[in-house]
PDB file of N, CA and C in Angstrom:
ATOM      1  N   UNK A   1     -40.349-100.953   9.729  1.00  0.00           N
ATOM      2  CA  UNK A   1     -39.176-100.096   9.759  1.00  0.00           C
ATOM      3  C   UNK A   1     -37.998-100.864   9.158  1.00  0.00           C
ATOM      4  N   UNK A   2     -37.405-100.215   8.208  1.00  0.00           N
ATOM      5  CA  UNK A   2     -35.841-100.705   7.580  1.00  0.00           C
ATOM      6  C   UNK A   2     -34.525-100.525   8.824  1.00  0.00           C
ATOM      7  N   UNK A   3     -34.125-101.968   8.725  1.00  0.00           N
ATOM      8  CA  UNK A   3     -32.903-101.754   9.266  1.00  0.00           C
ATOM      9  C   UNK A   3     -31.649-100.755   8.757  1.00  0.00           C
ATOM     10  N   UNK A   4     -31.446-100.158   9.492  1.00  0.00           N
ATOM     11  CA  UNK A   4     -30.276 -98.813   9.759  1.00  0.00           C
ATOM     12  C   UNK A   4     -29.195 -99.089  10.414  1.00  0.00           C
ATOM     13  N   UNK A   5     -28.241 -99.384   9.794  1.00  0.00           N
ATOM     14  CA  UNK A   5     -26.934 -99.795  10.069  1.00  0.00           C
ATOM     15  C   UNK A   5     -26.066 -98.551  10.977  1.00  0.00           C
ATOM     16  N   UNK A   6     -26.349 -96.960  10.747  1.00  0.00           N
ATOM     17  CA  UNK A   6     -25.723 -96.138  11.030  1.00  0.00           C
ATOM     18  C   UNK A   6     -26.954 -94.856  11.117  1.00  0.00           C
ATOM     19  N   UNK A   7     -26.556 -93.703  11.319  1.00  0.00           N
ATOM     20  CA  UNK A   7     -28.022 -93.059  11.947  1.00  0.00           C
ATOM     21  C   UNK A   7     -28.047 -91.583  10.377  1.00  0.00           C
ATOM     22  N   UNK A   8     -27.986 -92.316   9.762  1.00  0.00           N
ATOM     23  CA  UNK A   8     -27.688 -91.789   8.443  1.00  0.00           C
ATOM     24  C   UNK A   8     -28.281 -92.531   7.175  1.00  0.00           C
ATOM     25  N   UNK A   9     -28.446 -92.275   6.000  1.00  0.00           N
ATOM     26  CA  UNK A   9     -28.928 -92.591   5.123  1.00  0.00           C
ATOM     27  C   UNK A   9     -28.335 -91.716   3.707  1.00  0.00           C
ATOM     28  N   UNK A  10     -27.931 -92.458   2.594  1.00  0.00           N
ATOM     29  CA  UNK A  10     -27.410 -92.067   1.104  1.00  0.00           C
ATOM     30  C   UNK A  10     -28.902 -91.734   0.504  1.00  0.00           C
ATOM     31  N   UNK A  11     -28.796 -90.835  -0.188  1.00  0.00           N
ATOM     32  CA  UNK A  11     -29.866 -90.280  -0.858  1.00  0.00           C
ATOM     33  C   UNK A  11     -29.443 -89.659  -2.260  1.00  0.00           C
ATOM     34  N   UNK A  12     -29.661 -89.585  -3.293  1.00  0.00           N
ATOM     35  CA  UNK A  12     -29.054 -89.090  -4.475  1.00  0.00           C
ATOM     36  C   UNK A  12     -30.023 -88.054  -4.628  1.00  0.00           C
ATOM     37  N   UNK A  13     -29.271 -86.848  -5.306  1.00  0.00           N
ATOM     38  CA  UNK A  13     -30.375 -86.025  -5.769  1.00  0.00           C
ATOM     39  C   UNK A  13     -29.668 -85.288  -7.235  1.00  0.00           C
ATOM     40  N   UNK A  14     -30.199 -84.124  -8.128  1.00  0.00           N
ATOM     41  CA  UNK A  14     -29.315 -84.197  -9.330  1.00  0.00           C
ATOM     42  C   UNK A  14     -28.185 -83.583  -8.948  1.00  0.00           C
ATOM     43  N   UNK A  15     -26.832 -84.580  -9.516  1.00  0.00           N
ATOM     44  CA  UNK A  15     -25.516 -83.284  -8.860  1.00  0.00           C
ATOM     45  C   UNK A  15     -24.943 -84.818  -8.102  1.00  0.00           C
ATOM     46  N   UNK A  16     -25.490 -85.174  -7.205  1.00  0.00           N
ATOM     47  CA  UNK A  16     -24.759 -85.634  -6.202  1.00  0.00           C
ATOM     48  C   UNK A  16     -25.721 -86.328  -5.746  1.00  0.00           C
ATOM     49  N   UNK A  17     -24.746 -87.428  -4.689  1.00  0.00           N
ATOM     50  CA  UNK A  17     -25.388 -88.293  -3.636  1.00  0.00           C
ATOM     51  C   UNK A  17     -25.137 -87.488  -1.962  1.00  0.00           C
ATOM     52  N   UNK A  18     -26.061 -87.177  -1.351  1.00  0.00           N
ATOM     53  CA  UNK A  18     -25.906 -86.658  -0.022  1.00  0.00           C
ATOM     54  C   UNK A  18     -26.608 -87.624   0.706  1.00  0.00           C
ATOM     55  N   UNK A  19     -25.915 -87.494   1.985  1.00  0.00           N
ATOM     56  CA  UNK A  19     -26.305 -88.398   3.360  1.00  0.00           C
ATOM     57  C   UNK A  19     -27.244 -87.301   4.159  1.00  0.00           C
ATOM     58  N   UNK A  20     -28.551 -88.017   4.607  1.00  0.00           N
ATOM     59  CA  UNK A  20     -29.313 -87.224   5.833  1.00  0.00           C
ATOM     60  C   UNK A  20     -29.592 -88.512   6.846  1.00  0.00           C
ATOM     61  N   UNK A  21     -30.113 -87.315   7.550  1.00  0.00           N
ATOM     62  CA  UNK A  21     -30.458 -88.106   9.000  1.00  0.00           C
ATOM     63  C   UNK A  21     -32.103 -88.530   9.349  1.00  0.00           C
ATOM     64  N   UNK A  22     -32.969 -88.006   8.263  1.00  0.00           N
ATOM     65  CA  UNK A  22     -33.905 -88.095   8.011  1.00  0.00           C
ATOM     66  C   UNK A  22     -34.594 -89.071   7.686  1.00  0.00           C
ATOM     67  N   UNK A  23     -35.454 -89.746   7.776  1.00  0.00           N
ATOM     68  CA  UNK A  23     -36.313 -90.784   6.939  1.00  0.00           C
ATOM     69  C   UNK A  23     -35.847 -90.350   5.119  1.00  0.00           C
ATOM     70  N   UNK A  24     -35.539 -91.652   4.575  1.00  0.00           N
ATOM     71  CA  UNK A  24     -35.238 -91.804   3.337  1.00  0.00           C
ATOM     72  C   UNK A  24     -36.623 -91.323   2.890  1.00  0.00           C
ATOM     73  N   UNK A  25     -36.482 -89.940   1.852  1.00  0.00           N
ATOM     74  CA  UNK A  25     -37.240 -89.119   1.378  1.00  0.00           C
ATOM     75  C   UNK A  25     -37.672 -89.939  -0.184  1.00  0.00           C
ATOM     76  N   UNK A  26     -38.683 -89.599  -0.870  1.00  0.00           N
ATOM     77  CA  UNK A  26     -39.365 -90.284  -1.810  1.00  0.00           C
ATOM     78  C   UNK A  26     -39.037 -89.088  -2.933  1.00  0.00           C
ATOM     79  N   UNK A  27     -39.087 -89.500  -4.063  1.00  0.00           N
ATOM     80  CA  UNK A  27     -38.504 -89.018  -5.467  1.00  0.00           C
ATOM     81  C   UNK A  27     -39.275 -87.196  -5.221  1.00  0.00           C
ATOM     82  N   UNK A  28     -38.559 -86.634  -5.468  1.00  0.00           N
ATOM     83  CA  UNK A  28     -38.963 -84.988  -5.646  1.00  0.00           C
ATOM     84  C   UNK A  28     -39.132 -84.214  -4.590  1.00  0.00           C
ATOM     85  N   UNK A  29     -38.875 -84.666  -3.161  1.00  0.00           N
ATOM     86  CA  UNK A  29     -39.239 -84.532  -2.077  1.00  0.00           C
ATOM     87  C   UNK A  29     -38.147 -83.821  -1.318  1.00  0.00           C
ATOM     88  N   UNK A  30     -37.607 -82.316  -1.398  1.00  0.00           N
ATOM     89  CA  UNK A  30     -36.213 -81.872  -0.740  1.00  0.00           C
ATOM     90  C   UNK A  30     -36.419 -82.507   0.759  1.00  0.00           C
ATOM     91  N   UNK A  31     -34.722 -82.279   1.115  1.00  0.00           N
ATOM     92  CA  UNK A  31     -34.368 -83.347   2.606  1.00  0.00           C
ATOM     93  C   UNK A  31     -33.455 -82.600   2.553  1.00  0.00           C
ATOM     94  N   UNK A  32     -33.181 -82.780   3.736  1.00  0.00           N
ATOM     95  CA  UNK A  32     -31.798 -81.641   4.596  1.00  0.00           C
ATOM     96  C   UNK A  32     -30.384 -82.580   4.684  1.00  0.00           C
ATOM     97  N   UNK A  33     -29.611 -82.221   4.091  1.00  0.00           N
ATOM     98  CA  UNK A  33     -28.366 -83.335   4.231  1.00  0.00           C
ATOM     99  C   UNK A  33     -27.487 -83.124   4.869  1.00  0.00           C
ATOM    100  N   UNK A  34     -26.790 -83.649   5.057  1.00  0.00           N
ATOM    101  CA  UNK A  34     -25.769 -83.684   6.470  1.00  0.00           C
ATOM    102  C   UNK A  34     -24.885 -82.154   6.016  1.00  0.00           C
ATOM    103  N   UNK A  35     -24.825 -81.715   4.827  1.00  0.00           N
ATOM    104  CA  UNK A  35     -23.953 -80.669   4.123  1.00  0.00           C
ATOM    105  C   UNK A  35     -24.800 -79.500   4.746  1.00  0.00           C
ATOM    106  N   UNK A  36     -25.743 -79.585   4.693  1.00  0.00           N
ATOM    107  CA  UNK A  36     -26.724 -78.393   5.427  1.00  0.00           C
ATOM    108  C   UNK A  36     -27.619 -77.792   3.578  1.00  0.00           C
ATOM    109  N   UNK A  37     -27.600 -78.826   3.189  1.00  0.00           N
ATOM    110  CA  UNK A  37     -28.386 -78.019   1.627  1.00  0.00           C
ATOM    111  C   UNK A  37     -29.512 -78.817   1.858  1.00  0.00           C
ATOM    112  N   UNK A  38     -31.051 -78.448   0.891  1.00  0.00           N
ATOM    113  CA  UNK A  38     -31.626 -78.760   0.514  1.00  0.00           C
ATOM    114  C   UNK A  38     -32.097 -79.652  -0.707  1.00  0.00           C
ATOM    115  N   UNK A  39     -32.058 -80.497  -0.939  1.00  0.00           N
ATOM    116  CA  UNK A  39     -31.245 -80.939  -2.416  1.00  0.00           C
ATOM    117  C   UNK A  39     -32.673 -81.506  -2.443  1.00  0.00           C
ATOM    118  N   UNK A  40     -33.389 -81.832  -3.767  1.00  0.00           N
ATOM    119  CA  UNK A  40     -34.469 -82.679  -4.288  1.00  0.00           C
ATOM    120  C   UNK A  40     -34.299 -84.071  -4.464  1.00  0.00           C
ATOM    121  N   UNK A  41     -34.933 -85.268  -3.561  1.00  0.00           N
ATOM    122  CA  UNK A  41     -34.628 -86.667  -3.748  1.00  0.00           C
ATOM    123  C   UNK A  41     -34.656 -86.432  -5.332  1.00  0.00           C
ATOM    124  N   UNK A  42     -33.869 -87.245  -6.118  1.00  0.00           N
ATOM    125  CA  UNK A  42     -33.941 -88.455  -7.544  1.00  0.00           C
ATOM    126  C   UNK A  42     -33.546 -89.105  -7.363  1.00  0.00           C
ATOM    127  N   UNK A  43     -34.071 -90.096  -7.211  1.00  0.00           N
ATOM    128  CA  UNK A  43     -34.017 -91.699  -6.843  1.00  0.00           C
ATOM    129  C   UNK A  43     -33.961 -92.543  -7.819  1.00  0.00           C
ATOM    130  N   UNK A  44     -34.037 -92.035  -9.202  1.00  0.00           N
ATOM    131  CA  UNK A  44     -33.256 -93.397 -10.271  1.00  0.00           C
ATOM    132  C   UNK A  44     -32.252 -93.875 -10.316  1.00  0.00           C
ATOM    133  N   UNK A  45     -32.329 -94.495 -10.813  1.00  0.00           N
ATOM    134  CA  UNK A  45     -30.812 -95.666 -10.971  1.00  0.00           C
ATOM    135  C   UNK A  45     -29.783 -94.917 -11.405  1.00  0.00           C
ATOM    136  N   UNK A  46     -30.246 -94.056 -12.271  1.00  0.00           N
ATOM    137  CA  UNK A  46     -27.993 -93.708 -12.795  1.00  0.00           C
ATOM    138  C   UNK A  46     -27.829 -92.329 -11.888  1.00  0.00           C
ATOM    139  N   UNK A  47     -28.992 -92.020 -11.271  1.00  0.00           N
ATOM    140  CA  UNK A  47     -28.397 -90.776  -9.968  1.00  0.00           C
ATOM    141  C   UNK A  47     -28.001 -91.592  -8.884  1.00  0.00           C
ATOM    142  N   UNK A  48     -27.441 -92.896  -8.730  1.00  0.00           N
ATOM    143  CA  UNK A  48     -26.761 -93.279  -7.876  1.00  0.00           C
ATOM    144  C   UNK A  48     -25.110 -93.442  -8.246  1.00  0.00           C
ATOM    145  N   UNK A  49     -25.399 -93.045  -9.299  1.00  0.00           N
ATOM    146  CA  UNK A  49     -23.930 -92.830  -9.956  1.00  0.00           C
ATOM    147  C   UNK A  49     -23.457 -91.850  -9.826  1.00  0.00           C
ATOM    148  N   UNK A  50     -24.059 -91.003  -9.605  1.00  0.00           N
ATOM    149  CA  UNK A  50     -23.555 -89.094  -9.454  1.00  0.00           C
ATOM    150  C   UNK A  50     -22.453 -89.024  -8.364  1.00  0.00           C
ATOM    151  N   UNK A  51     -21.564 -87.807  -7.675  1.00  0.00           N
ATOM    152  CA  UNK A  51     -20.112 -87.863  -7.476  1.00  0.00           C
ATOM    153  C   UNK A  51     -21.178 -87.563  -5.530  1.00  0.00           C
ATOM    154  N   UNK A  52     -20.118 -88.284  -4.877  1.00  0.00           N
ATOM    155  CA  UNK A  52     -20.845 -87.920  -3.587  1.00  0.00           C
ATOM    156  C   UNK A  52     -20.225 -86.389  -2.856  1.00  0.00           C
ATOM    157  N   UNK A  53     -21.079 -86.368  -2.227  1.00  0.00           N
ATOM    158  CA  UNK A  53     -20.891 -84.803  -1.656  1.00  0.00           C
ATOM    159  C   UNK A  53     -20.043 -85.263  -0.607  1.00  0.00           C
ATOM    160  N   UNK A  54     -18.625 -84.608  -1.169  1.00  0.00           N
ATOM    161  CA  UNK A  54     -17.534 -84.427   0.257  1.00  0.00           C
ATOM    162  C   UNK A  54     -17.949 -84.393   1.291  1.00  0.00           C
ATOM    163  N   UNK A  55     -18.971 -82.858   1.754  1.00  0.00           N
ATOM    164  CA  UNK A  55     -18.792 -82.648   3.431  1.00  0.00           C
ATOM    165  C   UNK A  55     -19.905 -83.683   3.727  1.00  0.00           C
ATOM    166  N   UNK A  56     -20.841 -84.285   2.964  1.00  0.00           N
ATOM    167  CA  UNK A  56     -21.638 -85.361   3.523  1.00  0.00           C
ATOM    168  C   UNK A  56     -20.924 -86.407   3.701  1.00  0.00           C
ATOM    169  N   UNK A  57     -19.893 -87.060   2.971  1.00  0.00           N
ATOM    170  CA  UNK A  57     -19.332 -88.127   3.169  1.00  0.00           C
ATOM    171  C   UNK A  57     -18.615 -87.728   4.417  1.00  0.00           C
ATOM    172  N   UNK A  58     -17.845 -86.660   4.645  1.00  0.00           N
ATOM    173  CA  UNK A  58     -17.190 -86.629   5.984  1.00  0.00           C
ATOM    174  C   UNK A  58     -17.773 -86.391   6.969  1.00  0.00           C
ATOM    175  N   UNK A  59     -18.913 -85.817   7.248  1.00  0.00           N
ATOM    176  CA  UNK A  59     -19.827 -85.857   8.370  1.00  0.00           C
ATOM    177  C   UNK A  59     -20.828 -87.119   8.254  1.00  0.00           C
ATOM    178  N   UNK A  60     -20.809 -88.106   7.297  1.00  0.00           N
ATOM    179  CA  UNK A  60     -21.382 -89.406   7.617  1.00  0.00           C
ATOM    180  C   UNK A  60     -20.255 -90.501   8.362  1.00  0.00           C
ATOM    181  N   UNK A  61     -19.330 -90.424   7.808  1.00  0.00           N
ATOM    182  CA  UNK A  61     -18.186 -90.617   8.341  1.00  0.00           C
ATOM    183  C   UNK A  61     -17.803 -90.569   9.799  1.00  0.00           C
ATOM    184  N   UNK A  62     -18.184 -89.270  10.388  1.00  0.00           N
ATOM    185  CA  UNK A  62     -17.703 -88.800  11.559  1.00  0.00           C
ATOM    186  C   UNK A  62     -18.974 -89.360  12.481  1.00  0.00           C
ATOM    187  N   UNK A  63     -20.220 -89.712  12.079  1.00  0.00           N
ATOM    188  CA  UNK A  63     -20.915 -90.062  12.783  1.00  0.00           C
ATOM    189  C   UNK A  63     -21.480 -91.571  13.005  1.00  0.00           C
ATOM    190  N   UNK A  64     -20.542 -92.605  12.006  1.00  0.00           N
ATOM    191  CA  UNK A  64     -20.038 -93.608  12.071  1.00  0.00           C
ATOM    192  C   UNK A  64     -19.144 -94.570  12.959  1.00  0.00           C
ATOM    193  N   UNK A  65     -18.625 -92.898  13.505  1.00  0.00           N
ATOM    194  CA  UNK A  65     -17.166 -93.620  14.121  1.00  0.00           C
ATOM    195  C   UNK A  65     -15.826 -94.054  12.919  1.00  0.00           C
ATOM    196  N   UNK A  66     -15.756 -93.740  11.988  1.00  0.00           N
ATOM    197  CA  UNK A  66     -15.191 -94.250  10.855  1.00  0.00           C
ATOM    198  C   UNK A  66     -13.990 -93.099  10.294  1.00  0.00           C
ATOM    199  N   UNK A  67     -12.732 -93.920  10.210  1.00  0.00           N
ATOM    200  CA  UNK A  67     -11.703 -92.483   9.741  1.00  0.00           C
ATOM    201  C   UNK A  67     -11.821 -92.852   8.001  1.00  0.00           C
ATOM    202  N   UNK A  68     -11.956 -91.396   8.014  1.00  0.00           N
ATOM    203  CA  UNK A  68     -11.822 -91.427   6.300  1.00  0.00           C
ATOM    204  C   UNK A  68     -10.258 -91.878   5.595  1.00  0.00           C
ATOM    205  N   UNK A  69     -10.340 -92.361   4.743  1.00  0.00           N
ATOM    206  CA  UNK A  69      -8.644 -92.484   4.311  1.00  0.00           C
ATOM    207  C   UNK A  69      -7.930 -90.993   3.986  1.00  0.00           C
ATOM    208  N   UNK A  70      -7.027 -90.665   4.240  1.00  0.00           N
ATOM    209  CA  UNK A  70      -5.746 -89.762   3.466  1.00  0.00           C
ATOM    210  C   UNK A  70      -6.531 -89.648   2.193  1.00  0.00           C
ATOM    211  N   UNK A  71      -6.872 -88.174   1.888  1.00  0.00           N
ATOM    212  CA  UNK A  71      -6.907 -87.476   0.456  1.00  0.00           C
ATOM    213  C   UNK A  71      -5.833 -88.126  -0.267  1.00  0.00           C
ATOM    214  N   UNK A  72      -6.421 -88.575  -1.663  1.00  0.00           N
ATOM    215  CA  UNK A  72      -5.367 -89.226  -2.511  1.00  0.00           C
ATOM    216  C   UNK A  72      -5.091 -88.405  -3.504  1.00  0.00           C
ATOM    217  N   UNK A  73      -5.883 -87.188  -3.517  1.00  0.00           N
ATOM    218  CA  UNK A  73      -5.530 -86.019  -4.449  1.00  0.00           C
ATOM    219  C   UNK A  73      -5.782 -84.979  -4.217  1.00  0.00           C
ATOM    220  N   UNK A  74      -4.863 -84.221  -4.487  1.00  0.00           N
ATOM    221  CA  UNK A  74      -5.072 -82.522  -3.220  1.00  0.00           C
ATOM    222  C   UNK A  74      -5.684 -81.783  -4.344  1.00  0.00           C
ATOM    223  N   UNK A  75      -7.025 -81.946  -4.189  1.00  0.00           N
ATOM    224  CA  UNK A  75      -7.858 -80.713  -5.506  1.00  0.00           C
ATOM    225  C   UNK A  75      -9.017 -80.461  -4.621  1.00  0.00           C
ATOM    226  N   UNK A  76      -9.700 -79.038  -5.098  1.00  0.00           N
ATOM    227  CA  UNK A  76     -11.015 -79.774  -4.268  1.00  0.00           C
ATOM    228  C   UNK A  76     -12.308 -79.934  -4.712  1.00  0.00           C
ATOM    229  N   UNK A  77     -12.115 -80.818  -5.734  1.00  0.00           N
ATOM    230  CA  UNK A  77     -12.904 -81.419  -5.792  1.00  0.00           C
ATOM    231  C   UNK A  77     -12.921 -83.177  -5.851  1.00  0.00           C
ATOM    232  N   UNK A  78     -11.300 -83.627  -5.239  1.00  0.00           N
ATOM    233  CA  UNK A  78     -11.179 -84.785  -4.993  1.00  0.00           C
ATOM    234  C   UNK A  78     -10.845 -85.487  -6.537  1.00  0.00           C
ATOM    235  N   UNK A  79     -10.407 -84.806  -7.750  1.00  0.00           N
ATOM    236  CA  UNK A  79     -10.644 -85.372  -8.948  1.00  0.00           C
ATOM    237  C   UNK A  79      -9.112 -85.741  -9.260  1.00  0.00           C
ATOM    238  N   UNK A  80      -8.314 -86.325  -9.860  1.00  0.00           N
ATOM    239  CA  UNK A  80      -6.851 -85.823 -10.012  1.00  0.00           C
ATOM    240  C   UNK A  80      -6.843 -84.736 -11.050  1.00  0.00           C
ATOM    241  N   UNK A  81      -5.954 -84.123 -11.281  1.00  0.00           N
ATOM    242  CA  UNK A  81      -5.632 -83.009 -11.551  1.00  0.00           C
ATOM    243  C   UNK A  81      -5.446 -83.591 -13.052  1.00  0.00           C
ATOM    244  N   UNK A  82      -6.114 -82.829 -14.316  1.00  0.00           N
ATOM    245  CA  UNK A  82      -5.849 -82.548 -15.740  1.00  0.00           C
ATOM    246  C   UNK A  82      -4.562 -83.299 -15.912  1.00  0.00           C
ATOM    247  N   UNK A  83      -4.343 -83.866 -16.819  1.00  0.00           N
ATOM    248  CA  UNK A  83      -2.954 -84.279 -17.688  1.00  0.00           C
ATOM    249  C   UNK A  83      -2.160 -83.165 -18.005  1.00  0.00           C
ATOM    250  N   UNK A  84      -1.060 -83.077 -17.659  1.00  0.00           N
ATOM    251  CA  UNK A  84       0.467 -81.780 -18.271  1.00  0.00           C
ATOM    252  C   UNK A  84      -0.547 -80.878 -16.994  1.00  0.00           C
ATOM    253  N   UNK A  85      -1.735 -80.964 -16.067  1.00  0.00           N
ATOM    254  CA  UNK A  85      -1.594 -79.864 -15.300  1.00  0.00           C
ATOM    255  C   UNK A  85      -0.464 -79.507 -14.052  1.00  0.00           C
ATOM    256  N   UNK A  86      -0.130 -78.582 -13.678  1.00  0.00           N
ATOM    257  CA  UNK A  86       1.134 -78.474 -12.493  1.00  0.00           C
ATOM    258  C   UNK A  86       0.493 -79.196 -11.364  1.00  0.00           C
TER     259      UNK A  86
END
């Protein structure tokens, strides 16, 4: 058994990185993520680069014990806002 720091686990799938509570799922294999979606493990290297899923990060977060920082940009998708946008 892998040591588990928190009762959660990062998982990438295409799109995004989501957190489950599940045994770390193997490449192609949908898993239930803390967001409540079904998403398909991809487990290569540059899908760990993909943008993480908000409500997973905040419900991994919350089950951490861990305060998230202050939104540093009010969009929602967390991106800053376009150049010349209002």
């Amino acid at each position: 058994m892998t040591y588990r720091p928190h009762p959660f686990t990062w998982c990438p799938s295409t799109g995004a990185r989501h957190a489950t509570t599940e045994v770390t799922p193997n490449d192609g294999n949908t898993f239930r993520a803390l967001c409540g979606e079904s998403p398909v493990a991809n487990r290569n290297a540059e899908a760990w680069f993909s943008p993480t899923c908000t409500t997973c990060n905040t419900r991994a977060h919350e089950l951490a014990g861990i305060l998230l920082p202050p939104a540093q940009f009010d969009t929602p998708t967390g991106t800053p806002p376009a150049r010349g946008a209002a």
